[in-house]
PDB file of N, CA and C in Angstrom:
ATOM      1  N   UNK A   1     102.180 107.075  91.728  1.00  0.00           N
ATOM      2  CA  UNK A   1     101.670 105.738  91.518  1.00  0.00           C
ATOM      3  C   UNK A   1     100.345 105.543  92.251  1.00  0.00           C
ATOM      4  N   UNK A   2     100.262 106.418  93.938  1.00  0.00           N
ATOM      5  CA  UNK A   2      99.264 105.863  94.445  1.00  0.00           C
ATOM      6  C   UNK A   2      97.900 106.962  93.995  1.00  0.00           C
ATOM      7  N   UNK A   3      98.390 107.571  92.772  1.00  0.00           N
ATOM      8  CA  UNK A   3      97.244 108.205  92.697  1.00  0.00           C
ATOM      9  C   UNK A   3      95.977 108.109  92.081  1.00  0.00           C
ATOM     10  N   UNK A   4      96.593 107.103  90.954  1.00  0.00           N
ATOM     11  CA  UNK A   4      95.683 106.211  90.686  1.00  0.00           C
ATOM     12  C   UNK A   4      94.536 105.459  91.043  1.00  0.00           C
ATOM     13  N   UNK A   5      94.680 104.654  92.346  1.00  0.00           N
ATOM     14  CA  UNK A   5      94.005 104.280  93.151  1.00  0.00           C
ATOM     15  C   UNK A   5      92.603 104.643  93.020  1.00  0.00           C
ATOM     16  N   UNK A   6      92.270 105.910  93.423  1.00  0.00           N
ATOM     17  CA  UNK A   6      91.132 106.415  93.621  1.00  0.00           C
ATOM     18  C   UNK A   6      90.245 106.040  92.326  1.00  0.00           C
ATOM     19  N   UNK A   7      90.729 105.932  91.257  1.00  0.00           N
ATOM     20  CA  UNK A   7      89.486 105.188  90.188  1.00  0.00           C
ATOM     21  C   UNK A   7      89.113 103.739  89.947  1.00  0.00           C
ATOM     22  N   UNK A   8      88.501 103.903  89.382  1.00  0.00           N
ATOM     23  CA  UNK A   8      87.389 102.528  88.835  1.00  0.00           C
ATOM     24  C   UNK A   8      88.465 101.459  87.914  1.00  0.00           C
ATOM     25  N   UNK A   9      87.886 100.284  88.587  1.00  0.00           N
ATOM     26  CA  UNK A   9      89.080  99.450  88.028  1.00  0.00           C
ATOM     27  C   UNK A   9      88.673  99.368  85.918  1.00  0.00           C
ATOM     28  N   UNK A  10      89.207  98.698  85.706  1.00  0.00           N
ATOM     29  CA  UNK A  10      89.298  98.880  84.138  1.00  0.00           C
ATOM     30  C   UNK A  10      88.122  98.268  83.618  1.00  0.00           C
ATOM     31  N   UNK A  11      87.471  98.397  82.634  1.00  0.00           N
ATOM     32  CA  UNK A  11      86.334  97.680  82.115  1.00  0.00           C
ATOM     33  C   UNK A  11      86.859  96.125  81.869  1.00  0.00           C
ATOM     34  N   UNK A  12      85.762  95.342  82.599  1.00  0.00           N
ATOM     35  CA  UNK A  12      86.359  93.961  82.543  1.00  0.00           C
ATOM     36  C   UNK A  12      86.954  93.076  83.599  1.00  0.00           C
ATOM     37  N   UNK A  13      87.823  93.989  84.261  1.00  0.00           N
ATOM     38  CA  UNK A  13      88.678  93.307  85.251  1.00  0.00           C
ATOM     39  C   UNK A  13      88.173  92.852  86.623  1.00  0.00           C
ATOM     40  N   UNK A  14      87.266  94.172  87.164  1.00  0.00           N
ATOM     41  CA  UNK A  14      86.241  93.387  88.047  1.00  0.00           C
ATOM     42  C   UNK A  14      87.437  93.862  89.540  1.00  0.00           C
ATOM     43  N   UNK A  15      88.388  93.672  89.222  1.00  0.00           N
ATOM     44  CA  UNK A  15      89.521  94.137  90.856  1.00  0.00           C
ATOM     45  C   UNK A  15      89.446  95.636  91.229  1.00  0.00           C
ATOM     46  N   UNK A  16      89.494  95.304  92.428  1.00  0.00           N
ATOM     47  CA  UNK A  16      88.905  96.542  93.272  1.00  0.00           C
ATOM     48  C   UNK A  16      90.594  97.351  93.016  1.00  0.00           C
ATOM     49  N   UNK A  17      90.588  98.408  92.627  1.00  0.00           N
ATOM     50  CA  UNK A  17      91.964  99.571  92.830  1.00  0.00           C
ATOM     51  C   UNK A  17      92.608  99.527  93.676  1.00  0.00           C
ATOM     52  N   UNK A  18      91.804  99.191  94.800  1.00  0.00           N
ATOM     53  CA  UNK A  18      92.950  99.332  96.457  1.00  0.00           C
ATOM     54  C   UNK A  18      93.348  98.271  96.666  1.00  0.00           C
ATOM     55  N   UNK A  19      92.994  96.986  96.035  1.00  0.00           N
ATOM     56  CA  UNK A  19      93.641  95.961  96.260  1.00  0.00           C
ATOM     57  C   UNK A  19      94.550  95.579  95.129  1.00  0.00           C
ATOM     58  N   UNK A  20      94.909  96.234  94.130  1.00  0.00           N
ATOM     59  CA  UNK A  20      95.773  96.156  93.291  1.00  0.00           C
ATOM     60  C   UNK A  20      96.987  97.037  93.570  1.00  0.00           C
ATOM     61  N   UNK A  21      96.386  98.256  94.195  1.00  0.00           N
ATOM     62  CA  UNK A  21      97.179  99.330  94.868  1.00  0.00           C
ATOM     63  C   UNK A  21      98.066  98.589  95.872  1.00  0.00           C
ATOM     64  N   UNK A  22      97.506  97.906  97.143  1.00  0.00           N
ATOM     65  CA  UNK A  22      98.132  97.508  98.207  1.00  0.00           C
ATOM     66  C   UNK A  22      99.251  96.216  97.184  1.00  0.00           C
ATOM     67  N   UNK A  23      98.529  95.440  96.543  1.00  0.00           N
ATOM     68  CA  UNK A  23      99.347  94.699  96.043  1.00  0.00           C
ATOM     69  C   UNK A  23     100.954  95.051  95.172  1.00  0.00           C
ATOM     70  N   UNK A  24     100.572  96.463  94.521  1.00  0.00           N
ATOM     71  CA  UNK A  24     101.578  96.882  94.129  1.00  0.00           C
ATOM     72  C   UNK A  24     102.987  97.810  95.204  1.00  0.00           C
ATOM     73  N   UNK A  25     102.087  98.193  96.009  1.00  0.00           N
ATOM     74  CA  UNK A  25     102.913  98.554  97.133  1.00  0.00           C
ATOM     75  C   UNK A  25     103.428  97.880  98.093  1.00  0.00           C
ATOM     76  N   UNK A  26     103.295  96.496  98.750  1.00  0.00           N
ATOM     77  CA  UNK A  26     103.859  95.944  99.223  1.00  0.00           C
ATOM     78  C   UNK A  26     104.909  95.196  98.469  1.00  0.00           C
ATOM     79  N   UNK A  27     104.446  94.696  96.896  1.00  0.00           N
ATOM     80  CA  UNK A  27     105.277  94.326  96.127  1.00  0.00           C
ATOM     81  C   UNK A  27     106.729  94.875  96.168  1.00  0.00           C
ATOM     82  N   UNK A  28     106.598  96.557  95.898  1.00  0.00           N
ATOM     83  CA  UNK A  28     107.549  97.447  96.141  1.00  0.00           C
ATOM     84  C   UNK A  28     108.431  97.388  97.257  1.00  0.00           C
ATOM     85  N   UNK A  29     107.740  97.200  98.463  1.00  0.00           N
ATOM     86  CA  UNK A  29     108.566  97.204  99.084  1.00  0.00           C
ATOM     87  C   UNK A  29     109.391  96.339  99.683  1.00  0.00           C
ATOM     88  N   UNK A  30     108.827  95.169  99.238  1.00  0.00           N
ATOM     89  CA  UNK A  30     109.291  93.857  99.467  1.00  0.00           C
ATOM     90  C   UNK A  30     110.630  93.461  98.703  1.00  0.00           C
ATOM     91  N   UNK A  31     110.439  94.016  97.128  1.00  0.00           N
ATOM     92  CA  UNK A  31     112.175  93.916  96.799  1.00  0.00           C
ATOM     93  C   UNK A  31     112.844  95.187  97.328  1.00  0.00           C
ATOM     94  N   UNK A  32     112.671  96.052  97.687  1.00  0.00           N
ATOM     95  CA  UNK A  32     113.200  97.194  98.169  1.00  0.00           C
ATOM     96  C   UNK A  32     114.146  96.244  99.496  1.00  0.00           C
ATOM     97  N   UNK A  33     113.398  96.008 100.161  1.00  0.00           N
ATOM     98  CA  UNK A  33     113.795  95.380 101.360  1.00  0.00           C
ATOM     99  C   UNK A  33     115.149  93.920 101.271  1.00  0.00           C
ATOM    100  N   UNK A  34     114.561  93.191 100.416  1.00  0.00           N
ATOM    101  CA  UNK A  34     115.259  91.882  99.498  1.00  0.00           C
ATOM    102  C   UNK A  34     116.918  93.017  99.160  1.00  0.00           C
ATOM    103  N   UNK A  35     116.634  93.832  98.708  1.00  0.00           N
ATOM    104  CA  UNK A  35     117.952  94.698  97.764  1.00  0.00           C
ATOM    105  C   UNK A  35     119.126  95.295  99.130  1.00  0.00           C
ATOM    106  N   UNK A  36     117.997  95.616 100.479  1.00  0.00           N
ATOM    107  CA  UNK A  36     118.566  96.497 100.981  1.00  0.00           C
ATOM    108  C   UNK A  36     119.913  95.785 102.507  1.00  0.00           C
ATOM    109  N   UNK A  37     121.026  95.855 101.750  1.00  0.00           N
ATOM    110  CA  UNK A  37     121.907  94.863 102.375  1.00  0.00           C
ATOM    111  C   UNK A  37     122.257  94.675 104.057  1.00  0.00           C
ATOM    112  N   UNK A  38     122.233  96.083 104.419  1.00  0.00           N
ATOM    113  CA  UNK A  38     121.757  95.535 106.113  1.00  0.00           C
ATOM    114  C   UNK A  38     120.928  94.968 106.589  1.00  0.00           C
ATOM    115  N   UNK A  39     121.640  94.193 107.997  1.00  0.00           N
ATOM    116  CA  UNK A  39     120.601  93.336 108.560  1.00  0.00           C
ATOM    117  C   UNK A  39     120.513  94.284 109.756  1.00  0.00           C
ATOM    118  N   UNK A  40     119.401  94.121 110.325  1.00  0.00           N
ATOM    119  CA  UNK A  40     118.930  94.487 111.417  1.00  0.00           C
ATOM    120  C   UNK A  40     117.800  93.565 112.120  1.00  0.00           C
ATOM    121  N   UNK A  41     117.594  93.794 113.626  1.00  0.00           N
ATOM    122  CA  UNK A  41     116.628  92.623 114.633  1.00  0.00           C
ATOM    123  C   UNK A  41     115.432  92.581 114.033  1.00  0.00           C
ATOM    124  N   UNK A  42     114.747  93.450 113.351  1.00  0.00           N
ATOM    125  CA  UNK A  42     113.235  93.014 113.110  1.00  0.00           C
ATOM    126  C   UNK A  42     113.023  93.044 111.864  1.00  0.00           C
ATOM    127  N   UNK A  43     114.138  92.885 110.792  1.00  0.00           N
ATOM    128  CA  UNK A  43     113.945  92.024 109.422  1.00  0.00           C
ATOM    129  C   UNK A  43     112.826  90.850 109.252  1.00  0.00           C
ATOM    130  N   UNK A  44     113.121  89.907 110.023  1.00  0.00           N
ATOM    131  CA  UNK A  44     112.868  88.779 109.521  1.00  0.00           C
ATOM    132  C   UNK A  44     110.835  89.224 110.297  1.00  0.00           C
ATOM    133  N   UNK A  45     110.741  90.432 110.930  1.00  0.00           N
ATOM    134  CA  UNK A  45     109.124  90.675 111.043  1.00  0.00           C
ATOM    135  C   UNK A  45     108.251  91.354 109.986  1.00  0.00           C
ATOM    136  N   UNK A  46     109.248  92.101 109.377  1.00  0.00           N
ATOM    137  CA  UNK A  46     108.712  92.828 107.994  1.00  0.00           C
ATOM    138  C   UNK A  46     108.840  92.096 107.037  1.00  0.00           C
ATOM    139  N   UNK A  47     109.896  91.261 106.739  1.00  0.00           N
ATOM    140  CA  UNK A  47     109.278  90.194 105.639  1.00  0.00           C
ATOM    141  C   UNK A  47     108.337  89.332 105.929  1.00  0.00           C
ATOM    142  N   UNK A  48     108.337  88.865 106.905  1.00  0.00           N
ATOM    143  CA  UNK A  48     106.978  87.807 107.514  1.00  0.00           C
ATOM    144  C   UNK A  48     105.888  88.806 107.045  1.00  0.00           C
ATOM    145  N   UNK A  49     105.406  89.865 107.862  1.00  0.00           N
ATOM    146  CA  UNK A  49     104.321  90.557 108.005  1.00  0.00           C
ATOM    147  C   UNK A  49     103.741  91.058 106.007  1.00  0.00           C
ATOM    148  N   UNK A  50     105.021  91.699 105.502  1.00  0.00           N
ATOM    149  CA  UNK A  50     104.814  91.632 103.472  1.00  0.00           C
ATOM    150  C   UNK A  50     104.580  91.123 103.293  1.00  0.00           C
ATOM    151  N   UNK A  51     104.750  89.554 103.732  1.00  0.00           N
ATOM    152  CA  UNK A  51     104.521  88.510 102.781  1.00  0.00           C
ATOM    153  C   UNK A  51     103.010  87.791 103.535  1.00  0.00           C
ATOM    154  N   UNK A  52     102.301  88.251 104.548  1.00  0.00           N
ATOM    155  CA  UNK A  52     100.871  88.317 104.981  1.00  0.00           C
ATOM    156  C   UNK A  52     100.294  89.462 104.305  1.00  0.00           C
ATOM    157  N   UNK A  53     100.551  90.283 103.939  1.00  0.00           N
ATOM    158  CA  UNK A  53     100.258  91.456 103.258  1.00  0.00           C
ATOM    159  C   UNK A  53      99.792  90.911 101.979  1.00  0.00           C
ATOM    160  N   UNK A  54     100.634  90.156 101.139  1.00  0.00           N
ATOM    161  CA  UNK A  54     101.013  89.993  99.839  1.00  0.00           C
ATOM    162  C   UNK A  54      99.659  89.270  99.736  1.00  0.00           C
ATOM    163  N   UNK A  55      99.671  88.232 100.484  1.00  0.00           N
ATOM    164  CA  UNK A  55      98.847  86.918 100.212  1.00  0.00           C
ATOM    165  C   UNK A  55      97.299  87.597 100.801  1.00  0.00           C
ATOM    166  N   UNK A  56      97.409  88.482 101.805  1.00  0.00           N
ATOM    167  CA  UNK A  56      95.855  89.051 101.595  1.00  0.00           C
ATOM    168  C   UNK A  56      95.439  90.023 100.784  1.00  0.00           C
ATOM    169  N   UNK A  57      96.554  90.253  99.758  1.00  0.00           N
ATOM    170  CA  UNK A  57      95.912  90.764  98.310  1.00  0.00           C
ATOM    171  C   UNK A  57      95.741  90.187  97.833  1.00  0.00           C
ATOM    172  N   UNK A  58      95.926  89.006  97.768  1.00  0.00           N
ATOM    173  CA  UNK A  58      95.366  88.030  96.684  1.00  0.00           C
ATOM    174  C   UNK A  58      94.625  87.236  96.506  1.00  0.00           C
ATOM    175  N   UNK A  59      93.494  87.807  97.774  1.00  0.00           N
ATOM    176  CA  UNK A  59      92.716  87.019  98.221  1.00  0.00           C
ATOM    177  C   UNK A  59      91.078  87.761  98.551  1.00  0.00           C
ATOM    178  N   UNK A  60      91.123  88.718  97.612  1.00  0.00           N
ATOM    179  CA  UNK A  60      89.791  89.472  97.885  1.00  0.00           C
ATOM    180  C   UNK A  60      89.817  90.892  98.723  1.00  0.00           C
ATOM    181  N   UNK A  61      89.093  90.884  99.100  1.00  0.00           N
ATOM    182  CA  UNK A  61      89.044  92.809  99.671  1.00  0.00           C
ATOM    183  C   UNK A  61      89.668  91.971 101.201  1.00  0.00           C
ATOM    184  N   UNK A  62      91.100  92.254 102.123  1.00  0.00           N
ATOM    185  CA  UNK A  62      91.816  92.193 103.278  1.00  0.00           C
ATOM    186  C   UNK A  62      90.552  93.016 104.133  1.00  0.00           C
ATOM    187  N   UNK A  63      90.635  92.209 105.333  1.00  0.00           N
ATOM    188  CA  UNK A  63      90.114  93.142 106.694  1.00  0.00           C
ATOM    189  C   UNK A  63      90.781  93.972 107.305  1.00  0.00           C
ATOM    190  N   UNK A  64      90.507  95.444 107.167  1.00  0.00           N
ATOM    191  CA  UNK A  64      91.195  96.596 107.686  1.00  0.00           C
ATOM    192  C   UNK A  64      91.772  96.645 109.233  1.00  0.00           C
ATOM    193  N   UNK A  65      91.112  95.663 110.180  1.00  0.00           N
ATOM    194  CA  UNK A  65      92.063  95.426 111.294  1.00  0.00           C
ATOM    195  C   UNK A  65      93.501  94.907 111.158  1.00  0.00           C
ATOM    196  N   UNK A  66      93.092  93.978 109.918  1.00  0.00           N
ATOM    197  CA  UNK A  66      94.642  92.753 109.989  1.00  0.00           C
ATOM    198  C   UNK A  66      95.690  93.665 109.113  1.00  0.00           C
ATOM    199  N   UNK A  67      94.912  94.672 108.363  1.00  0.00           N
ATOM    200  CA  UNK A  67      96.234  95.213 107.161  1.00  0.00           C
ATOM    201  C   UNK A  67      96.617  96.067 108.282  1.00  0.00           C
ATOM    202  N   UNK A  68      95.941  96.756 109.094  1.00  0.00           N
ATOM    203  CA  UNK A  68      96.252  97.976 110.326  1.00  0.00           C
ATOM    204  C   UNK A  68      97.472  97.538 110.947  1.00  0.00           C
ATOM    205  N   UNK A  69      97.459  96.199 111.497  1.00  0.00           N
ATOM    206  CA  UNK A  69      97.795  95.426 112.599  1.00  0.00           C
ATOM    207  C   UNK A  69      99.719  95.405 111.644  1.00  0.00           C
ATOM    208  N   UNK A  70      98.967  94.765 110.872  1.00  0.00           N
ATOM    209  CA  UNK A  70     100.768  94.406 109.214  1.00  0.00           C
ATOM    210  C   UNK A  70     101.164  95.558 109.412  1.00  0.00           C
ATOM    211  N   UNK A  71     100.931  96.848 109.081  1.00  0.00           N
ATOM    212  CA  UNK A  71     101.032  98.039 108.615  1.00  0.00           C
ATOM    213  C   UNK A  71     102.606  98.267 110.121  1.00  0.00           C
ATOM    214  N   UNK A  72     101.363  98.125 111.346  1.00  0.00           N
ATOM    215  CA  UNK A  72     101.332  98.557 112.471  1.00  0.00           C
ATOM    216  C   UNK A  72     103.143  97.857 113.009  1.00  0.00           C
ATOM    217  N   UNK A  73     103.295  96.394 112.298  1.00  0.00           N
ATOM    218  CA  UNK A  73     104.373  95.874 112.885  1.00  0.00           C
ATOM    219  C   UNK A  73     106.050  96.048 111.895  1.00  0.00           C
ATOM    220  N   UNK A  74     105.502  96.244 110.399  1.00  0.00           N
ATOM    221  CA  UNK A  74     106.234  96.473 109.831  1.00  0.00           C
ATOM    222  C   UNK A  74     106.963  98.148 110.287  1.00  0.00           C
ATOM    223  N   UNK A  75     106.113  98.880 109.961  1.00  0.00           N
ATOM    224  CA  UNK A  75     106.716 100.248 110.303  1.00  0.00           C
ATOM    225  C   UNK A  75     107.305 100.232 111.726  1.00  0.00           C
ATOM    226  N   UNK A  76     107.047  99.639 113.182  1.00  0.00           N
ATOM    227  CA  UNK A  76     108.111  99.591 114.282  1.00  0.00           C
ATOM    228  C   UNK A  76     109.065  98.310 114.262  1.00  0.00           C
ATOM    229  N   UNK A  77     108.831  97.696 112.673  1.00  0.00           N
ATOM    230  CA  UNK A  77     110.353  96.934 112.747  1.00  0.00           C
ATOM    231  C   UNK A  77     111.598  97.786 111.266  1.00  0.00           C
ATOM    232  N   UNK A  78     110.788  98.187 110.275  1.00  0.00           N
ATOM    233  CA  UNK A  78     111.447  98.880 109.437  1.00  0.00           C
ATOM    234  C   UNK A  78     111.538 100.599 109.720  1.00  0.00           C
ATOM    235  N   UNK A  79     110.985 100.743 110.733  1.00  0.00           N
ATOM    236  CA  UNK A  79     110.871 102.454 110.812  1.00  0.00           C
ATOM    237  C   UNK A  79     112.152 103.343 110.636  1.00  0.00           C
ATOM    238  N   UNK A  80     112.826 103.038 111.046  1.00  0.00           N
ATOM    239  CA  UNK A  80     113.876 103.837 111.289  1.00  0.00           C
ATOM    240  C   UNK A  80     115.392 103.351 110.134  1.00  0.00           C
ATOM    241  N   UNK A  81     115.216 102.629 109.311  1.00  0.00           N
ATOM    242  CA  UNK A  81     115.585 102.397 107.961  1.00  0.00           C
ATOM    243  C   UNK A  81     114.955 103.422 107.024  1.00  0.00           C
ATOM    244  N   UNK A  82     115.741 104.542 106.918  1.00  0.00           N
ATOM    245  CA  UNK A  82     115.403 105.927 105.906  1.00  0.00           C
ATOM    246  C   UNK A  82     115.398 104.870 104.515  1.00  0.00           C
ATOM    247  N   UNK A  83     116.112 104.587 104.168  1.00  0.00           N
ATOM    248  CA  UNK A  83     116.631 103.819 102.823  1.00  0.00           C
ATOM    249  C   UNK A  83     114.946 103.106 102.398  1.00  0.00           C
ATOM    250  N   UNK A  84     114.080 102.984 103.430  1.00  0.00           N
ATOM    251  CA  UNK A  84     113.063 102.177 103.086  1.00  0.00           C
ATOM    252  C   UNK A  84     112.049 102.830 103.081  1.00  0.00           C
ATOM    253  N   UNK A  85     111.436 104.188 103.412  1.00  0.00           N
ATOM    254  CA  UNK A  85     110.696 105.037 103.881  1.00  0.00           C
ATOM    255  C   UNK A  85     109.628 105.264 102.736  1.00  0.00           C
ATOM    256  N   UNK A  86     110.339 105.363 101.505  1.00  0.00           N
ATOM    257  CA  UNK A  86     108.943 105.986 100.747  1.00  0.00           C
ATOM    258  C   UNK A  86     108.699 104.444 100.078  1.00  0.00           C
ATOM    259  N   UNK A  87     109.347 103.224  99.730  1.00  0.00           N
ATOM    260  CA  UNK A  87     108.532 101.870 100.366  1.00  0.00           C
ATOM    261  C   UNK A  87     107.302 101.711 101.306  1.00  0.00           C
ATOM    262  N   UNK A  88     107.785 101.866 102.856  1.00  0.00           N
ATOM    263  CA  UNK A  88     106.803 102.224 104.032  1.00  0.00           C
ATOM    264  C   UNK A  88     105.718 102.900 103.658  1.00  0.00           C
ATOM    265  N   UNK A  89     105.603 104.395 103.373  1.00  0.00           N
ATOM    266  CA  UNK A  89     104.828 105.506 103.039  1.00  0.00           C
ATOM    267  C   UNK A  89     103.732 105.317 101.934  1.00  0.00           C
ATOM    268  N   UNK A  90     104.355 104.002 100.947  1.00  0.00           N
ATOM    269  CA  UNK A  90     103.461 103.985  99.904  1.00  0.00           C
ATOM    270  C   UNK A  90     102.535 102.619 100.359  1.00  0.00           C
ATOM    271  N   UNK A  91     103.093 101.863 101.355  1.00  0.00           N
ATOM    272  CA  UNK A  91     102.518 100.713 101.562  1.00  0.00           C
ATOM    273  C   UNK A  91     101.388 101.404 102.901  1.00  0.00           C
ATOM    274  N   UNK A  92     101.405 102.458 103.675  1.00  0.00           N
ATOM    275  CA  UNK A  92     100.414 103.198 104.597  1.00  0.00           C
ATOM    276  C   UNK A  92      99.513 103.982 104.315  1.00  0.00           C
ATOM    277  N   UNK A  93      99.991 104.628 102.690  1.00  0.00           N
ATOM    278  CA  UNK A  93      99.010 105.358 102.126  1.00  0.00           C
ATOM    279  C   UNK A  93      98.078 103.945 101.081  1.00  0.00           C
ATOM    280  N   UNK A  94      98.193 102.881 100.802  1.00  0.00           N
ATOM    281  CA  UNK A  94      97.298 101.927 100.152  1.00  0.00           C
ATOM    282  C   UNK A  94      96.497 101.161 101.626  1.00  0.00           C
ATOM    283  N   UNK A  95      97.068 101.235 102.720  1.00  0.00           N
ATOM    284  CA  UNK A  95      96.318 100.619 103.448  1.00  0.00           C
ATOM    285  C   UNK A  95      95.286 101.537 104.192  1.00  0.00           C
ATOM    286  N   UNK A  96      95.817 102.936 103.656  1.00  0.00           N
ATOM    287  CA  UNK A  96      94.898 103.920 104.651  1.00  0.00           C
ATOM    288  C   UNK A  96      93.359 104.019 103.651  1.00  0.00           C
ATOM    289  N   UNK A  97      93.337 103.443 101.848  1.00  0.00           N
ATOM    290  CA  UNK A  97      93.098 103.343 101.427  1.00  0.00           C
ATOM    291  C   UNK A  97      91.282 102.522 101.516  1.00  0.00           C
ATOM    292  N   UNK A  98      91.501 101.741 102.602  1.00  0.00           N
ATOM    293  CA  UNK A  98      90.854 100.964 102.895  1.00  0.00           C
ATOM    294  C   UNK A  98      89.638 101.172 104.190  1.00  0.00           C
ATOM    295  N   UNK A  99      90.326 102.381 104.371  1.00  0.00           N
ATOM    296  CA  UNK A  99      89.134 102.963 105.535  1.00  0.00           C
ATOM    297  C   UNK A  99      89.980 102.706 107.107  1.00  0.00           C
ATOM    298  N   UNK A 100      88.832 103.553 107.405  1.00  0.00           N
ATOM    299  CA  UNK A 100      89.080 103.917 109.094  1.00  0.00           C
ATOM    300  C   UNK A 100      89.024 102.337 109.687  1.00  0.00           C
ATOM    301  N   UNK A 101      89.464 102.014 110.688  1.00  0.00           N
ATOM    302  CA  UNK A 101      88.822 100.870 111.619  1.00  0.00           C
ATOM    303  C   UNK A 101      88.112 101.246 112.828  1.00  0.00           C
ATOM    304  N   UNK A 102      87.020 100.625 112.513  1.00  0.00           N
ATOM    305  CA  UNK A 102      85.838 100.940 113.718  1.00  0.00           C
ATOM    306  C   UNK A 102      86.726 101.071 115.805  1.00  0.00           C
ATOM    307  N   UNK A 103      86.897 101.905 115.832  1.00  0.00           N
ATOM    308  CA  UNK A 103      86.555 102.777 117.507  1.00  0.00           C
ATOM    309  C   UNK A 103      85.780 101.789 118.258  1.00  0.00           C
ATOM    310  N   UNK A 104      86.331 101.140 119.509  1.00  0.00           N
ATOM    311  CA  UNK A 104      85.890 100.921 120.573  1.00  0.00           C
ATOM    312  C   UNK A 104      84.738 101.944 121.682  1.00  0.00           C
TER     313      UNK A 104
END
C-alpha cells in the first residue's frame, strides 16, 4: 500500500501522496485499534494522538516535529500490542515519509 506513495498525485487532484498516505494509514490503524478488544493503560493516548494525526491530514502538508512527536507517543503507548504492529509500521513508514526533522 505504502508503495505507492512515492508518486505524483493524480492529474487534477492537486494532494500531496504523503498526505493521503499518512491519512490512509492512520485511518488503518485507527479501526484496527477500535476492533482490537483489549484494554490496556495507554489506549485512550493512541486514540487521542490518531485522531491528532487524522485531523492534521486534513489539513494541508502536517509539521514533521508534531507527526514525530504523534508517531513518538503512540508507538510507547501501543508498542508492545503485536496484534497492532503492521498498523504501527505502516503509520511510521508514512510519517518517515515526510522527512528528517532538523538536529539541534
Amino acid at each position: 500500500m505504502l508503495r505507492s506513495l512515492g508518486q505524483r498525485p493524480l492529474a487534477g487532484s492537486g494532494e500531496d501522496p504523503r498526505v493521503a498516505g499518512l491519512r490512509a494509514a492512520v485511518s488503518r490503524l485507527r479501526r484496527e485499534l477500535a476492533a482490537h478488544p483489549a484494554e490496556f493503560p495507554d489506549r485512550g493516548i493512541a486514540e487521542d494522538e490518531l485522531a491528532a494525526l487524522a485531523a492534521m491530514a486534513t489539513h494541508g502538508i502536517p509539521e514533521t516535529p508534531r507527526l514525530r512527536r504523534s508517531l513518538l507517543l503512540i508507538a510507547g503507548s501501543i508498542g508492545s500490542v503485536s496484534a497492532l504492529a503492521g498498523g504501527l509500521s505502516e503509520v511510521r513508514a508514512a510519517v518517515e515519509l515526510f522527512g528528517e526533522s532538523p538536529r539541534d
